[in-house]
PDB file of N, CA and C in Angstrom:
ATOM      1  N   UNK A   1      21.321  -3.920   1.283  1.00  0.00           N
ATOM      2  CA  UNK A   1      21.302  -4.931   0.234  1.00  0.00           C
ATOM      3  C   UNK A   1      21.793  -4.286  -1.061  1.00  0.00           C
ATOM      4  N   UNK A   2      22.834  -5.064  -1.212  1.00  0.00           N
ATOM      5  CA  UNK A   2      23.373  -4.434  -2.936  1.00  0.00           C
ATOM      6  C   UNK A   2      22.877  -5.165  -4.381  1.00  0.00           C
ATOM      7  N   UNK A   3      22.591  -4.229  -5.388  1.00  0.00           N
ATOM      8  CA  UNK A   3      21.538  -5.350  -6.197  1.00  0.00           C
ATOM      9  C   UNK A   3      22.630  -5.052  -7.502  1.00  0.00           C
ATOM     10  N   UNK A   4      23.462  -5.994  -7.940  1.00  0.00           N
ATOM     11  CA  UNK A   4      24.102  -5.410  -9.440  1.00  0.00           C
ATOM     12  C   UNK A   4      23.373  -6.452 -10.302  1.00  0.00           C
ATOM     13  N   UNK A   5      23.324  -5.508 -11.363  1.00  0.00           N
ATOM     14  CA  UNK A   5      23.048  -6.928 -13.195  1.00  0.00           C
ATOM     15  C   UNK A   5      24.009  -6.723 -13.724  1.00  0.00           C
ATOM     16  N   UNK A   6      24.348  -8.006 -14.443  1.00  0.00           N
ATOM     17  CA  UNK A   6      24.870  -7.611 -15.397  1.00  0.00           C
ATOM     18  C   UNK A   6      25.061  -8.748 -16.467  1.00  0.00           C
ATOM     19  N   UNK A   7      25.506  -8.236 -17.635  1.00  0.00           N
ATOM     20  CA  UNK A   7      24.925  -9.335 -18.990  1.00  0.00           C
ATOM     21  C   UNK A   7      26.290  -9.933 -18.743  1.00  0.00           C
ATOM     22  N   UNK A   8      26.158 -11.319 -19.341  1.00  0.00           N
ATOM     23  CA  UNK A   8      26.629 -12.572 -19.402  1.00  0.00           C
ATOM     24  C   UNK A   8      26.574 -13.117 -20.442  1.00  0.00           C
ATOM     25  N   UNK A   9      27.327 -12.464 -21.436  1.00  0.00           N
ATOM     26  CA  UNK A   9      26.949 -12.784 -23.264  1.00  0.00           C
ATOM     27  C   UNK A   9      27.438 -14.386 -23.784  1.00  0.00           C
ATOM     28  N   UNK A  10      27.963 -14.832 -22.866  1.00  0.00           N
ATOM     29  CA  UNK A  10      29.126 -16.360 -23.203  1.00  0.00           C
ATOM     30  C   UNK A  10      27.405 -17.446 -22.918  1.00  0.00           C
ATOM     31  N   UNK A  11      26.763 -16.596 -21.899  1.00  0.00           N
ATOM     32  CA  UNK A  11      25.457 -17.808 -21.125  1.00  0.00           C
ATOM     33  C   UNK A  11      24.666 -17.239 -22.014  1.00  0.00           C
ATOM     34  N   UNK A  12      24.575 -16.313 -22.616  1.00  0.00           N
ATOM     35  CA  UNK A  12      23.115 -15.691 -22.976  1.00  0.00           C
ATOM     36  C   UNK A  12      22.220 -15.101 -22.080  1.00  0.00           C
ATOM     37  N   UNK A  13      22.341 -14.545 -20.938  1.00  0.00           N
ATOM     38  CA  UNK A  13      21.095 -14.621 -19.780  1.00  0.00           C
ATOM     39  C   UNK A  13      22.420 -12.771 -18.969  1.00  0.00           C
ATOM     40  N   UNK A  14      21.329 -12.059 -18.570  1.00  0.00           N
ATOM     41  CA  UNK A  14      21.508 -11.037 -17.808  1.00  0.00           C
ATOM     42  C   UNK A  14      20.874 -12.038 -16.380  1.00  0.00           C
ATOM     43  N   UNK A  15      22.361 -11.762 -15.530  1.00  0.00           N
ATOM     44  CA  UNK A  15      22.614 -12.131 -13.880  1.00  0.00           C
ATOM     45  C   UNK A  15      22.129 -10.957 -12.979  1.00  0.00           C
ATOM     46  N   UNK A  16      21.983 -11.814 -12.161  1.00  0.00           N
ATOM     47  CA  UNK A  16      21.431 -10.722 -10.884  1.00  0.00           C
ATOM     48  C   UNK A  16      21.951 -10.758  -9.220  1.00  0.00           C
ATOM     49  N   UNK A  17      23.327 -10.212  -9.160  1.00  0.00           N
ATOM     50  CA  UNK A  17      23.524 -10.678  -7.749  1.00  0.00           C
ATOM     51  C   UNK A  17      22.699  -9.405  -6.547  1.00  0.00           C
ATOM     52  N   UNK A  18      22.951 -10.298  -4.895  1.00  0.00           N
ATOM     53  CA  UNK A  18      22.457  -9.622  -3.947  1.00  0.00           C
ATOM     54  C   UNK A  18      23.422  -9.431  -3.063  1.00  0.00           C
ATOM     55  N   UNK A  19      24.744  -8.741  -3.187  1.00  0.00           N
ATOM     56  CA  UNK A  19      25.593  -8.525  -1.875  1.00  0.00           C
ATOM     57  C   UNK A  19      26.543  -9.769  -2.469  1.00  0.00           C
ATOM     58  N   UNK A  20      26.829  -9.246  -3.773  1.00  0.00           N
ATOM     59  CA  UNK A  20      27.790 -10.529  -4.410  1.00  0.00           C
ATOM     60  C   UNK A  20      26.926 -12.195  -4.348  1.00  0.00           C
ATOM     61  N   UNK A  21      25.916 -12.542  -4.200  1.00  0.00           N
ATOM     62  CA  UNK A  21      25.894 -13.810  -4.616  1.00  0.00           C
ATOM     63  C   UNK A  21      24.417 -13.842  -5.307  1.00  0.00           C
ATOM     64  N   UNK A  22      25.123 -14.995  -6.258  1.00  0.00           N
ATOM     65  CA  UNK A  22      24.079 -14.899  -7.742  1.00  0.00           C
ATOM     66  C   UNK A  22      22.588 -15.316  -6.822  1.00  0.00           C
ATOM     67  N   UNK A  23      21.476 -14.710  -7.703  1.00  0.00           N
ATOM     68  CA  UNK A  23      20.466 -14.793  -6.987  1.00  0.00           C
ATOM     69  C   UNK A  23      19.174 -14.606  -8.232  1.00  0.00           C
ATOM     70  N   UNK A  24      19.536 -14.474  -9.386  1.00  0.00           N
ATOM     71  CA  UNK A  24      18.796 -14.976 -10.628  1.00  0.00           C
ATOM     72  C   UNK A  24      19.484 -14.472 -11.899  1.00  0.00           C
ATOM     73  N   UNK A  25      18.379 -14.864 -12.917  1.00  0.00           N
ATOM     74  CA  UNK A  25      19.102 -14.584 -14.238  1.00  0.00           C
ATOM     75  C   UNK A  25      17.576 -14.368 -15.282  1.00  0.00           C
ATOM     76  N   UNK A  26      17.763 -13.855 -16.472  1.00  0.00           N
ATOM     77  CA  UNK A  26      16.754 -13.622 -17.490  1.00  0.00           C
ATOM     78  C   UNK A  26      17.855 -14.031 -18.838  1.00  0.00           C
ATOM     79  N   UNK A  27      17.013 -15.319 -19.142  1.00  0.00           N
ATOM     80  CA  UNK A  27      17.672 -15.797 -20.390  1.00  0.00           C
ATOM     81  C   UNK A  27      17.311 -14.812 -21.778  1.00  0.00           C
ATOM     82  N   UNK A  28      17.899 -14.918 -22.726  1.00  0.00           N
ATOM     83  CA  UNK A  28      17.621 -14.219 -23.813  1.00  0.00           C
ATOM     84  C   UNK A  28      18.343 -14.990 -25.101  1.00  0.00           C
ATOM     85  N   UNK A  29      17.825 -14.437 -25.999  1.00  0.00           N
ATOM     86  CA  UNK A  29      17.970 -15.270 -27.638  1.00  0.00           C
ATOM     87  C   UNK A  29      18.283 -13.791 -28.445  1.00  0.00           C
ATOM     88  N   UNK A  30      19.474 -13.618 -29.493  1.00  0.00           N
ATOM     89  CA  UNK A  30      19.627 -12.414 -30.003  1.00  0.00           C
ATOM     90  C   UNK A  30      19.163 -12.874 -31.638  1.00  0.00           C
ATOM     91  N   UNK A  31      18.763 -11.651 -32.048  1.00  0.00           N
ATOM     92  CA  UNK A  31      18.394 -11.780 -33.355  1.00  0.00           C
ATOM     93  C   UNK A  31      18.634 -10.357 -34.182  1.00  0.00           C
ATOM     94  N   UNK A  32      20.102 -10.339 -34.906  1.00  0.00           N
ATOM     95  CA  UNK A  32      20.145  -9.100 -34.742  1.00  0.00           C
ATOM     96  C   UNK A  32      20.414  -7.449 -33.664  1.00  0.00           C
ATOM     97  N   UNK A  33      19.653  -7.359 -34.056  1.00  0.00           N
ATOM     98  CA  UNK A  33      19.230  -6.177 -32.907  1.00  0.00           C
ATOM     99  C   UNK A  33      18.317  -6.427 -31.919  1.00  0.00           C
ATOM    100  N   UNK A  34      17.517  -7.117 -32.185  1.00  0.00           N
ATOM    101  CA  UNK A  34      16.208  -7.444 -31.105  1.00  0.00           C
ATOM    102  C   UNK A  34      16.797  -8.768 -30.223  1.00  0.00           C
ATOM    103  N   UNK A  35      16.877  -8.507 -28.870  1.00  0.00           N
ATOM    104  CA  UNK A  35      16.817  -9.650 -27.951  1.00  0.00           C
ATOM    105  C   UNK A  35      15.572  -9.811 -27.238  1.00  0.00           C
ATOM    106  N   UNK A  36      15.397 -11.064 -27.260  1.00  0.00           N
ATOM    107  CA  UNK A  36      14.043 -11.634 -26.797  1.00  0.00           C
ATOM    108  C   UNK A  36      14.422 -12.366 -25.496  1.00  0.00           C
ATOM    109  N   UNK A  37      13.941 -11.755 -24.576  1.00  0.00           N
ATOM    110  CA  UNK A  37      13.738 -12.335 -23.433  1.00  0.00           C
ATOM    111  C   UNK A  37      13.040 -12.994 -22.736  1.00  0.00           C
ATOM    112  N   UNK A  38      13.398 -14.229 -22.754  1.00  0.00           N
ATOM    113  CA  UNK A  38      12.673 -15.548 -22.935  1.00  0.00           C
ATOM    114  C   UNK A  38      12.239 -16.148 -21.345  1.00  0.00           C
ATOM    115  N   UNK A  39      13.148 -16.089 -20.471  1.00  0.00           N
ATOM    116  CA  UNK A  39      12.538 -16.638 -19.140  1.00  0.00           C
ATOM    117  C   UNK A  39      13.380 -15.709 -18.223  1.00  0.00           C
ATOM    118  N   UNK A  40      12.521 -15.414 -16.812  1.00  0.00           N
ATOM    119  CA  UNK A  40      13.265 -15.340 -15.694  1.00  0.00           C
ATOM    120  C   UNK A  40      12.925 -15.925 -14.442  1.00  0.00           C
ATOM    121  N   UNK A  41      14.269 -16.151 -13.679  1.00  0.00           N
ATOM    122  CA  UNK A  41      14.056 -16.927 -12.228  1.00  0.00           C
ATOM    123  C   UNK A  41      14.825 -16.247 -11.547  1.00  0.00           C
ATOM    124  N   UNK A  42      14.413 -16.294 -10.619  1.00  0.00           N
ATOM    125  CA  UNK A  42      14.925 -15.601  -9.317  1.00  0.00           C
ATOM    126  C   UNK A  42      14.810 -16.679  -8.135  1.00  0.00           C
ATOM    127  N   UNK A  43      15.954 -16.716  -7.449  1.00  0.00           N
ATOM    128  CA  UNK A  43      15.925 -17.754  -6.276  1.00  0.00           C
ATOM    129  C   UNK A  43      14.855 -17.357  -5.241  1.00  0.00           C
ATOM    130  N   UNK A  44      13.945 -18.455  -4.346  1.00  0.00           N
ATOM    131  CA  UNK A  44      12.983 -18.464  -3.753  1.00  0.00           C
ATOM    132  C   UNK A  44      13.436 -17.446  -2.971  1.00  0.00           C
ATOM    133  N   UNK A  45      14.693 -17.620  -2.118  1.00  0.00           N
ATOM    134  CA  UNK A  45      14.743 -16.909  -1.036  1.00  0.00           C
ATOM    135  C   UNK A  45      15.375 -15.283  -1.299  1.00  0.00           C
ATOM    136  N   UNK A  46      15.179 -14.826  -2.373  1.00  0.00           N
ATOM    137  CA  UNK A  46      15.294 -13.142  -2.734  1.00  0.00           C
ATOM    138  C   UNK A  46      13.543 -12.875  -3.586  1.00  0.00           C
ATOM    139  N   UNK A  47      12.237 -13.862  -3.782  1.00  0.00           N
ATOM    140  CA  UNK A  47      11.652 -13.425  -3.860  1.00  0.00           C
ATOM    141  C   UNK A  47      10.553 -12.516  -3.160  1.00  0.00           C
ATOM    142  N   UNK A  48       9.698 -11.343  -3.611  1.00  0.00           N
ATOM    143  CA  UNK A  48       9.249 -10.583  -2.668  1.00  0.00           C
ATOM    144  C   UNK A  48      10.163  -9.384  -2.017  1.00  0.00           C
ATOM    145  N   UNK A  49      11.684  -9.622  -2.579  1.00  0.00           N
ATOM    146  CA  UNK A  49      12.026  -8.296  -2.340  1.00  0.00           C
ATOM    147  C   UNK A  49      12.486  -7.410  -3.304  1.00  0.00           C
ATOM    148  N   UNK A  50      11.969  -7.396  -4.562  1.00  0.00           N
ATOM    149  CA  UNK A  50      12.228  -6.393  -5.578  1.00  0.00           C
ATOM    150  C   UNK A  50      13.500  -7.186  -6.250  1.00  0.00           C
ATOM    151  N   UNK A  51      13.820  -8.224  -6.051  1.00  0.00           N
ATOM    152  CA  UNK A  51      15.384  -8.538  -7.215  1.00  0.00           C
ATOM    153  C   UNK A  51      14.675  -8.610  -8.467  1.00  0.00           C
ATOM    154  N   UNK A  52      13.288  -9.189  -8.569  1.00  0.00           N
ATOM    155  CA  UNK A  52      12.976  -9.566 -10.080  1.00  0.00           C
ATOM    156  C   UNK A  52      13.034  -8.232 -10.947  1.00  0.00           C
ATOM    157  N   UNK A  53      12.324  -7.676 -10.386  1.00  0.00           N
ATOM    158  CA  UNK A  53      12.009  -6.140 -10.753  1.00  0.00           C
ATOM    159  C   UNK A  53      13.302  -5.410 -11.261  1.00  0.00           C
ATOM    160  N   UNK A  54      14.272  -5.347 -10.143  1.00  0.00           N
ATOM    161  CA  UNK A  54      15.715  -4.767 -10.674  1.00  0.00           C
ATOM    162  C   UNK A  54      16.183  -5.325 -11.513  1.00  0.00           C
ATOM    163  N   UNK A  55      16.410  -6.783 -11.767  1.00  0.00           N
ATOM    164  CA  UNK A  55      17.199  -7.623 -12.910  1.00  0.00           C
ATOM    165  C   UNK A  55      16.302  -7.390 -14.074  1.00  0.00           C
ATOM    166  N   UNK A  56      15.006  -7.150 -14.529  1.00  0.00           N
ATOM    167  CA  UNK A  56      14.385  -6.464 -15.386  1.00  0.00           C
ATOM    168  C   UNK A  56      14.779  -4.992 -15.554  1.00  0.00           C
ATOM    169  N   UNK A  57      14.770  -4.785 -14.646  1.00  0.00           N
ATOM    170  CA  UNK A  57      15.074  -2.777 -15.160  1.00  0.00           C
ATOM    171  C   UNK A  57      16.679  -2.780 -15.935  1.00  0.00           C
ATOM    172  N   UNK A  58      17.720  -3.647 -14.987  1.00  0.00           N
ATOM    173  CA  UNK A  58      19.212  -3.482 -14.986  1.00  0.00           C
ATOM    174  C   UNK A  58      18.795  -3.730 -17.089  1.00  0.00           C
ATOM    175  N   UNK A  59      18.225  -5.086 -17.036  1.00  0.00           N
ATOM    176  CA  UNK A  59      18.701  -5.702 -18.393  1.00  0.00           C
ATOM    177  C   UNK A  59      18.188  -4.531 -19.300  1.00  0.00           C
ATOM    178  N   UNK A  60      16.844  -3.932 -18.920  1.00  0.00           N
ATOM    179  CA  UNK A  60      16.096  -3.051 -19.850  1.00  0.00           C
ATOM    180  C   UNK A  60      17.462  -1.629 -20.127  1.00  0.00           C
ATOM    181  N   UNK A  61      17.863  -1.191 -19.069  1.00  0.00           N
ATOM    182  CA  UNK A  61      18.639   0.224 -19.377  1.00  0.00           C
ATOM    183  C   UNK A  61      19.592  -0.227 -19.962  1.00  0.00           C
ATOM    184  N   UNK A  62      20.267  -1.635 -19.943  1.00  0.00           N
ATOM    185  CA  UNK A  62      21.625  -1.982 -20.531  1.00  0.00           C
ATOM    186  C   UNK A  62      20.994  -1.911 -22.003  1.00  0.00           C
ATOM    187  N   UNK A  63      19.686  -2.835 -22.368  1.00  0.00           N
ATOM    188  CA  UNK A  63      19.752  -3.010 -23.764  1.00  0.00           C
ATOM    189  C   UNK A  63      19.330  -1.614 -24.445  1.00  0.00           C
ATOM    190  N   UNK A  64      18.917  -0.408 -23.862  1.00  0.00           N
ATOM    191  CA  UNK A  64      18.483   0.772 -24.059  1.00  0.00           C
ATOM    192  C   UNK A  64      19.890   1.665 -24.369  1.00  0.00           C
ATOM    193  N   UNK A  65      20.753   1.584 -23.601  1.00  0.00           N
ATOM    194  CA  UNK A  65      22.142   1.912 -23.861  1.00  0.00           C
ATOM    195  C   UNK A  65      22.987   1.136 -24.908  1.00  0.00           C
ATOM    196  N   UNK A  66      22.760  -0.094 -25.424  1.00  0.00           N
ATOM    197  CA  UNK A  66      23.258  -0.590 -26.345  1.00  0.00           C
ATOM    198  C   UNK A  66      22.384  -0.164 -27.704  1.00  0.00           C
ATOM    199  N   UNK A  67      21.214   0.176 -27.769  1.00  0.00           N
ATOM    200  CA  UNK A  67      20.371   0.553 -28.814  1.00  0.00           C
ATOM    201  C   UNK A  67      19.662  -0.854 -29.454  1.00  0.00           C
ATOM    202  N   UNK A  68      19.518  -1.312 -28.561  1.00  0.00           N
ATOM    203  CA  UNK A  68      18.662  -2.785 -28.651  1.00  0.00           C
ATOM    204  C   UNK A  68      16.925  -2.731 -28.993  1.00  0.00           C
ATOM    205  N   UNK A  69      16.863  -3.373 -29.407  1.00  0.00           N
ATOM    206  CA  UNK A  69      14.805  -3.686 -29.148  1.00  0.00           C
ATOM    207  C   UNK A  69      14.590  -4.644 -28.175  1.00  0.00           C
ATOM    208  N   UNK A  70      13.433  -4.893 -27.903  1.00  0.00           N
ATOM    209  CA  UNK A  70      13.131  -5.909 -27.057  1.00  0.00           C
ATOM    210  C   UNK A  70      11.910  -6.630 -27.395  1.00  0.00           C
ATOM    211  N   UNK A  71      11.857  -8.205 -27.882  1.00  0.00           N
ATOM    212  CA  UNK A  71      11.182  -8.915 -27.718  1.00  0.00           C
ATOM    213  C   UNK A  71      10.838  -9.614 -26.387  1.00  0.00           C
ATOM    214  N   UNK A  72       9.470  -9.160 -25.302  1.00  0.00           N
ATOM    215  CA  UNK A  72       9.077  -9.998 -24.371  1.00  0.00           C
ATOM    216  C   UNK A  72       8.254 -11.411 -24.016  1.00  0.00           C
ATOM    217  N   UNK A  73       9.158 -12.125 -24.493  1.00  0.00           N
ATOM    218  CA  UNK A  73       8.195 -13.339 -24.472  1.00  0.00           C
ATOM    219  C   UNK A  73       7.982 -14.144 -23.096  1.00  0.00           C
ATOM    220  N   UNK A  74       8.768 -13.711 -21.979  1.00  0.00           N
ATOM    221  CA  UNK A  74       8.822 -13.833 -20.478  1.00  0.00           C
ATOM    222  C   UNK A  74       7.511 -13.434 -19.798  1.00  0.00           C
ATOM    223  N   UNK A  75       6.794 -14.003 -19.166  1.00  0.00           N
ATOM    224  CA  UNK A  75       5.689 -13.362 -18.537  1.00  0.00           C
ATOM    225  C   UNK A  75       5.964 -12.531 -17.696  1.00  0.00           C
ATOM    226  N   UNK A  76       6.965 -12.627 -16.859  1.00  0.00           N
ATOM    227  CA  UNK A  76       7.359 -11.855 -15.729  1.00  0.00           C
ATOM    228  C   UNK A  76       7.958 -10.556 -16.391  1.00  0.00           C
ATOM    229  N   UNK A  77       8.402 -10.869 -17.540  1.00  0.00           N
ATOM    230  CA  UNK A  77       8.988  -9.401 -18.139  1.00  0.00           C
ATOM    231  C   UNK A  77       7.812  -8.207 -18.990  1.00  0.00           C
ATOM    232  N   UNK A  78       6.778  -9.092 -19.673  1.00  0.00           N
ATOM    233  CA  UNK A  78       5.596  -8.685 -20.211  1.00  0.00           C
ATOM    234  C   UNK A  78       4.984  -7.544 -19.070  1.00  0.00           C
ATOM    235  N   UNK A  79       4.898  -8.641 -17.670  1.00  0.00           N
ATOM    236  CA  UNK A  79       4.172  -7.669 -16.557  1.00  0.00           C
ATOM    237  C   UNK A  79       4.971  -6.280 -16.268  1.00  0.00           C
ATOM    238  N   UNK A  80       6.166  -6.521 -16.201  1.00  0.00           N
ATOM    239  CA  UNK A  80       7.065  -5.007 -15.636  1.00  0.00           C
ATOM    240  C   UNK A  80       6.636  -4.011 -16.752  1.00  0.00           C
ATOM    241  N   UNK A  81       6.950  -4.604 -17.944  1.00  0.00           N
ATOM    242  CA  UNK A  81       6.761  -3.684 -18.971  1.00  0.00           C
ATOM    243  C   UNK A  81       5.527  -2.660 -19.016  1.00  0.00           C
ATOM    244  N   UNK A  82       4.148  -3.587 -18.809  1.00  0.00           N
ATOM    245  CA  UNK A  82       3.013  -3.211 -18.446  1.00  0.00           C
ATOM    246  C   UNK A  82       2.727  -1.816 -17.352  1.00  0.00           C
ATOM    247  N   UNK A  83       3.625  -2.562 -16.948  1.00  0.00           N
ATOM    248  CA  UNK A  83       3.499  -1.446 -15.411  1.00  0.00           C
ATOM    249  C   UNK A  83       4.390  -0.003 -15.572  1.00  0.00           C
ATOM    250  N   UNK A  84       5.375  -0.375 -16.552  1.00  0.00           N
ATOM    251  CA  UNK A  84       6.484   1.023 -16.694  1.00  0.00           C
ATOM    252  C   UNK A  84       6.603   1.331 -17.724  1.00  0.00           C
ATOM    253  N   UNK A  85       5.908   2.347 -18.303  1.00  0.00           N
ATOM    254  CA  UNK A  85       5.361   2.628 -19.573  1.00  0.00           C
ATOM    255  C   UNK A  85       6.598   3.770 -20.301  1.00  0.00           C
ATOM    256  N   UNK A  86       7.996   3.799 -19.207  1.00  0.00           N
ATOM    257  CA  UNK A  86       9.035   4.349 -20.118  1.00  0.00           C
ATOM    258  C   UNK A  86       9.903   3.735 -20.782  1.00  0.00           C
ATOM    259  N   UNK A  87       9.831   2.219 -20.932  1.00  0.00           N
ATOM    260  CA  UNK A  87      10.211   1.174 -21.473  1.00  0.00           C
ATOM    261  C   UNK A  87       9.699   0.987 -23.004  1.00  0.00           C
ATOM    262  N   UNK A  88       8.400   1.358 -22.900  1.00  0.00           N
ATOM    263  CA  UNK A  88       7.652   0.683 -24.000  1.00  0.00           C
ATOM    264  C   UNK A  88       7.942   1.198 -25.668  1.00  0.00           C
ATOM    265  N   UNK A  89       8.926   2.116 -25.875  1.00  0.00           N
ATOM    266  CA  UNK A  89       9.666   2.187 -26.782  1.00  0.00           C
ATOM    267  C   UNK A  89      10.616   1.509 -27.292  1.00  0.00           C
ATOM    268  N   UNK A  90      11.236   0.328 -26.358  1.00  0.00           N
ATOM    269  CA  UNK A  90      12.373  -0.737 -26.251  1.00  0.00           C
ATOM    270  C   UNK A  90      11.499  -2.064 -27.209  1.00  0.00           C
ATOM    271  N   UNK A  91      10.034  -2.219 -26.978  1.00  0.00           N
ATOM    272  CA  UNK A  91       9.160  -2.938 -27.446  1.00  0.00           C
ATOM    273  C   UNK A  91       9.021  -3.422 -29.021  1.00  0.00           C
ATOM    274  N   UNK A  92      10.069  -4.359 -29.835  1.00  0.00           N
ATOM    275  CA  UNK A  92       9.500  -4.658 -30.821  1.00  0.00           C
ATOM    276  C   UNK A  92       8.737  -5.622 -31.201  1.00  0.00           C
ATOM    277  N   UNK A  93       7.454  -5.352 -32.042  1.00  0.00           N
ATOM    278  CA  UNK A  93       6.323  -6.201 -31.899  1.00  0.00           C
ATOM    279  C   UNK A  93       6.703  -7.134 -32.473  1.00  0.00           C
TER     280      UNK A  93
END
C-alpha cells in the first residue's frame, strides 16, 4: 500500500492518496503563518488502516518544512498531536 500527501493550496485541504486514489483530505484556513486545521475525513473503506494518521503526519512535516505553526481545531488532529509529542512545537496556542 502506497500512502502519498500532499497540499492542495487552490482547495485549501492537504490530500491523501492510497496506491494513487484519493482516499481523504484535512481542510485548513491560513492566517499568516499559522494554518488551522479545521476538519479531517478519510473514506470509510481506508479507515482502521493508518491513512488518517499518515495524512496528519504528511501535513504536519510539510507545514514544519515550510516554517508554519499550527492551529488544531480538528479533533482527529488534536488526538495525533496528543499522542506525538515531537510535533508539539508546531502548536500555536
Amino acid at each position: 500500500m502506497t500512502i502519498e500527501v500532499r497540499d492542495h493550496p487552490a482547495a485549501l485541504q492537504y490530500e491523501v492518496t492510497v496506491d494513487g486514489e484519493q482516499a481523504g483530505f484535512i481542510r485548513y484556513t491560513l492566517d499568516g503563518d499559522v494554518v488551522t486545521l479545521v476538519h479531517t475525513d478519510v473514506d470509510p473503506k481506508y479507515e482502521g488502516h493508518g491513512v488518517g494518521a499518515e495524512l496528519v503526519k504528511g501535513a504536519l512535516e510539510d507545514l514544519r518544512a515550510r516554517g508554519k505553526k499550527v492551529r488544531p481545531e480538528c479533533p482527529f488532529v488534536r488526538a495525533y498531536l496528543e499522542r506525538h509529542d515531537e510535533y508539539r512545537d508546531l502548536i500555536q496556542e
